[in-house]
N, C-alpha and C. Protein backbone atom coordinates (compact mmCIF):
# COMPACT_ATOMS: atom_id res chain seq x y z
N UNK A 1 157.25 85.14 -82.20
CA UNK A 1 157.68 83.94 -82.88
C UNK A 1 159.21 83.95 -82.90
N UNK A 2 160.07 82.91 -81.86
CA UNK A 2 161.65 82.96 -82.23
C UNK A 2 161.56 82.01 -83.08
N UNK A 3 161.03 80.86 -83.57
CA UNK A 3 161.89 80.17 -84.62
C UNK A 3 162.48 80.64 -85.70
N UNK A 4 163.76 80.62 -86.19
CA UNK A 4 164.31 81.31 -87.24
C UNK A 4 163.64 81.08 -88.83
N UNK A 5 163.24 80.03 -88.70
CA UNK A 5 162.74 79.63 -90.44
C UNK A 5 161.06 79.83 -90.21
N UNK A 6 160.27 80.63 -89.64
CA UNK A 6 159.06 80.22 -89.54
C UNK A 6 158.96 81.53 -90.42
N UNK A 7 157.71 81.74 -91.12
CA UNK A 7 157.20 82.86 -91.76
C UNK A 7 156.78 84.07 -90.76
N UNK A 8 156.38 83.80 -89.78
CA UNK A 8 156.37 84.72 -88.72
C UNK A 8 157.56 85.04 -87.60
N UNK A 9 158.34 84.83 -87.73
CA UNK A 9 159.70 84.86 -86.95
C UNK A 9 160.59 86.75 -87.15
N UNK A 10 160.45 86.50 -85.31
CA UNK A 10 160.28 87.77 -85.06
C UNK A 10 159.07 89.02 -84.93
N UNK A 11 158.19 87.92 -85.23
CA UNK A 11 156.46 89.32 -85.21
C UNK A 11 155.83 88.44 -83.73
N UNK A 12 155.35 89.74 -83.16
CA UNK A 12 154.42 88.91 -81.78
C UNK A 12 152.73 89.25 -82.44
N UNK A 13 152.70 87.86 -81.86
CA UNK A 13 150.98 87.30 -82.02
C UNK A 13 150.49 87.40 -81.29
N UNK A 14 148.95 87.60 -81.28
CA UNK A 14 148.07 87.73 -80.05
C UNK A 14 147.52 85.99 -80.11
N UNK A 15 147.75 85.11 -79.00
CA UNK A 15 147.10 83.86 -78.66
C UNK A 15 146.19 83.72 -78.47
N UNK A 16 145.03 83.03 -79.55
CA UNK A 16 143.87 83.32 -79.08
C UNK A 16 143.30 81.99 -78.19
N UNK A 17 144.10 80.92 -78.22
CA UNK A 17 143.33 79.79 -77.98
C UNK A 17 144.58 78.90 -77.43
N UNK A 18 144.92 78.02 -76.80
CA UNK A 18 146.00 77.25 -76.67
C UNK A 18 145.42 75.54 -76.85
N UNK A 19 145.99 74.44 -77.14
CA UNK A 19 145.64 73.40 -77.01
C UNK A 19 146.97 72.21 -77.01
N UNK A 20 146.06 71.65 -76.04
CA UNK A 20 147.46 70.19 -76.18
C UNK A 20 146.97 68.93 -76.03
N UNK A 21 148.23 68.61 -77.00
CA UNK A 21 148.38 67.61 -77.55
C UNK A 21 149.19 66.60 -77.17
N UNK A 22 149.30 65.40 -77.24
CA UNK A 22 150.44 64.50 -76.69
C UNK A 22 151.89 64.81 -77.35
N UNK A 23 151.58 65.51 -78.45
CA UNK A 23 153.37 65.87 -79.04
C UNK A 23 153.53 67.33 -78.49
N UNK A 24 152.85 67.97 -77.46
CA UNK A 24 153.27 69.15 -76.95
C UNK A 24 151.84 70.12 -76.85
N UNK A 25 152.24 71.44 -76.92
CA UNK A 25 150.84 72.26 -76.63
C UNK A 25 150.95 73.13 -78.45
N UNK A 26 150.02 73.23 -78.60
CA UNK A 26 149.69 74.52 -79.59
C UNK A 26 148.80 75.34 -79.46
N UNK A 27 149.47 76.67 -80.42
CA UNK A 27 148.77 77.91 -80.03
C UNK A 27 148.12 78.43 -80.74
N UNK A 28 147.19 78.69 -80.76
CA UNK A 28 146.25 79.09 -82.15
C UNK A 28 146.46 80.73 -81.98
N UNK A 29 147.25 81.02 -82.92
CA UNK A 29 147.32 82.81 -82.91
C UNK A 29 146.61 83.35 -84.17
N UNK A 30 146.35 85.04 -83.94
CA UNK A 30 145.64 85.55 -84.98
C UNK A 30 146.84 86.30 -85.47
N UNK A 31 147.13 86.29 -86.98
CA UNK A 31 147.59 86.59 -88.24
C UNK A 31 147.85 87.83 -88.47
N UNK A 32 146.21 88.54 -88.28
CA UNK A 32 145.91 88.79 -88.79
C UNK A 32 146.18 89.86 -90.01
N UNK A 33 146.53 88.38 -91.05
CA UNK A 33 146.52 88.40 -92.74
C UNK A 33 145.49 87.79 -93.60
N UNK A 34 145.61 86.06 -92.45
CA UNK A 34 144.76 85.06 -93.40
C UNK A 34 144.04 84.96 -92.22
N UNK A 35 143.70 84.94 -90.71
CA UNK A 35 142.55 84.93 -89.90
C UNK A 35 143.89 84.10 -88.79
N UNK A 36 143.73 82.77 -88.83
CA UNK A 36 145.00 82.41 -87.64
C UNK A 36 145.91 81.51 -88.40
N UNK A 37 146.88 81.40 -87.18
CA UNK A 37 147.86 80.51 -87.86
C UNK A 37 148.27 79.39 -86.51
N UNK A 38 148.51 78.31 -86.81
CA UNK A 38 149.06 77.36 -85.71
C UNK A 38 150.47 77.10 -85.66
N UNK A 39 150.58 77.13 -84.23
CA UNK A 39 152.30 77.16 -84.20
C UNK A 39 152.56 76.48 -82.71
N UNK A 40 153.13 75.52 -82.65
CA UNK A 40 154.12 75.06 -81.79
C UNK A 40 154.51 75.62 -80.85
N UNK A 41 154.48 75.21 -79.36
CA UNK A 41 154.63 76.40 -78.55
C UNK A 41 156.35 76.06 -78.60
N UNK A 42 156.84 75.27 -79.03
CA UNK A 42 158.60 75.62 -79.12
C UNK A 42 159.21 75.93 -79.80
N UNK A 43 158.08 77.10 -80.63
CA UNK A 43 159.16 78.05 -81.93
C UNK A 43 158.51 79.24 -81.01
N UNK A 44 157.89 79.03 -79.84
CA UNK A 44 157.83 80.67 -80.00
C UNK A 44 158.96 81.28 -78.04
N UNK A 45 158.61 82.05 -77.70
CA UNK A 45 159.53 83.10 -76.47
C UNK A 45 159.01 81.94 -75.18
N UNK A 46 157.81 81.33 -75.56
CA UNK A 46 157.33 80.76 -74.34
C UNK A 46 157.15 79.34 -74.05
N UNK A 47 158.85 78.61 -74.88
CA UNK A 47 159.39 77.40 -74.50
C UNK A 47 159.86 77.94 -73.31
N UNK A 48 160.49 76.71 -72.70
CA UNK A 48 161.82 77.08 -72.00
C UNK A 48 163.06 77.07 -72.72
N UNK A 49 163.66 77.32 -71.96
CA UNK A 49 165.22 77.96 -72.75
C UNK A 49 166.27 76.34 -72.72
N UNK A 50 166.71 76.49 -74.48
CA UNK A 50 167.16 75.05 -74.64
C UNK A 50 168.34 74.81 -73.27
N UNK A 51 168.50 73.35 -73.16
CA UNK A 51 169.47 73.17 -72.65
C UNK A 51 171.16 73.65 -72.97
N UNK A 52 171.76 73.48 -71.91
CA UNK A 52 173.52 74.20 -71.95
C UNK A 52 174.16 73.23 -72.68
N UNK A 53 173.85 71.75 -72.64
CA UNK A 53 174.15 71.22 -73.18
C UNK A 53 173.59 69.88 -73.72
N UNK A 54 173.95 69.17 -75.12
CA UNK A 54 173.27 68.31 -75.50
C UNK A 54 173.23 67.31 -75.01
N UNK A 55 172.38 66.06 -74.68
CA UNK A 55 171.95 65.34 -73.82
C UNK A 55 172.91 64.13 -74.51
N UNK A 56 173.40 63.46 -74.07
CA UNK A 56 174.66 62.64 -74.94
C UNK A 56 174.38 61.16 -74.33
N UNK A 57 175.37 60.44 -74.80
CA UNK A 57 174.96 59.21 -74.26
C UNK A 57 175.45 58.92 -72.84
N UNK A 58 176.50 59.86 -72.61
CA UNK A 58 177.53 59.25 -70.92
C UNK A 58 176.54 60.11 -70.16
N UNK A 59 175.59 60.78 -70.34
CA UNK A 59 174.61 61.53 -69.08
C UNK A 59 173.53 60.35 -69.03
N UNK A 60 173.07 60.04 -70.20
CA UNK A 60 171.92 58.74 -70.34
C UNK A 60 172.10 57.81 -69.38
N UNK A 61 173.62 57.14 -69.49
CA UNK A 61 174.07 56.34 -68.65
C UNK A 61 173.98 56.53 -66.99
N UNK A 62 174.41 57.95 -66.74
CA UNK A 62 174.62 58.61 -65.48
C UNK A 62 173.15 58.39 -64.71
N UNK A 63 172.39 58.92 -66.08
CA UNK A 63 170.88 59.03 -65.55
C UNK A 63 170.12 57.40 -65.24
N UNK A 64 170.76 56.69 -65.81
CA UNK A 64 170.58 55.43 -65.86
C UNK A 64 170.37 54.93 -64.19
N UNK A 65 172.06 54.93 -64.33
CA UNK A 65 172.22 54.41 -62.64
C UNK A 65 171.68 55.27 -61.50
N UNK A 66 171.43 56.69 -61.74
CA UNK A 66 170.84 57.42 -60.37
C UNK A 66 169.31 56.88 -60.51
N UNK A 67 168.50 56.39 -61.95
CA UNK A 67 167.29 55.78 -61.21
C UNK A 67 167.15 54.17 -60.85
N UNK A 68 168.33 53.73 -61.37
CA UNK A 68 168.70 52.36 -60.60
C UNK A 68 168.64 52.07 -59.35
N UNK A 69 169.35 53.58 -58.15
CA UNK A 69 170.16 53.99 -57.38
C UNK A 69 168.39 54.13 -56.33
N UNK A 70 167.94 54.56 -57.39
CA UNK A 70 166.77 54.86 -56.35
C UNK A 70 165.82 53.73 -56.41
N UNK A 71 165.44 53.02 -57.47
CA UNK A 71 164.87 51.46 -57.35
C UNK A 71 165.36 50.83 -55.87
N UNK A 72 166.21 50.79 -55.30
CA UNK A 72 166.86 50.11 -54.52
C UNK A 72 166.30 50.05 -53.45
């Protein structure tokens, strides 16, 4: 678990189950304290690694016209 504020952050879980969802995948891990716990697969090691940089509005734009660029 990397998310910093999660109650499990920093302990590795065994995954028992994975599932997804349209807001992403979740992972059903075992606890075992209380039996499982559900967690987000982007608090844990096996997101990908955030971007270098934040997605701003002059890249939006950029990104804009390169699929303009390809409409064409």
């Amino acid at each position: 678990m990397t998310h910093p504020f999660h109650p499990h952050s920093g302990q590795r879980l065994r995954v028992l189950f994975e599932r997804q969802l349209a807001s992403g995948r979740l992972l059903v891990c075992d606890d075992g304290e209380s039996g499982t716990v559900t967690v987000s697969e982007a608090a844990t090691d096996r997101a990908g690694a955030p971007a270098d940089r934040p997605l701003t509005f002059e890249l939006l734009v950029k990104l804009r016209a390169a699929v303009a660029a390809i409409k064409r």
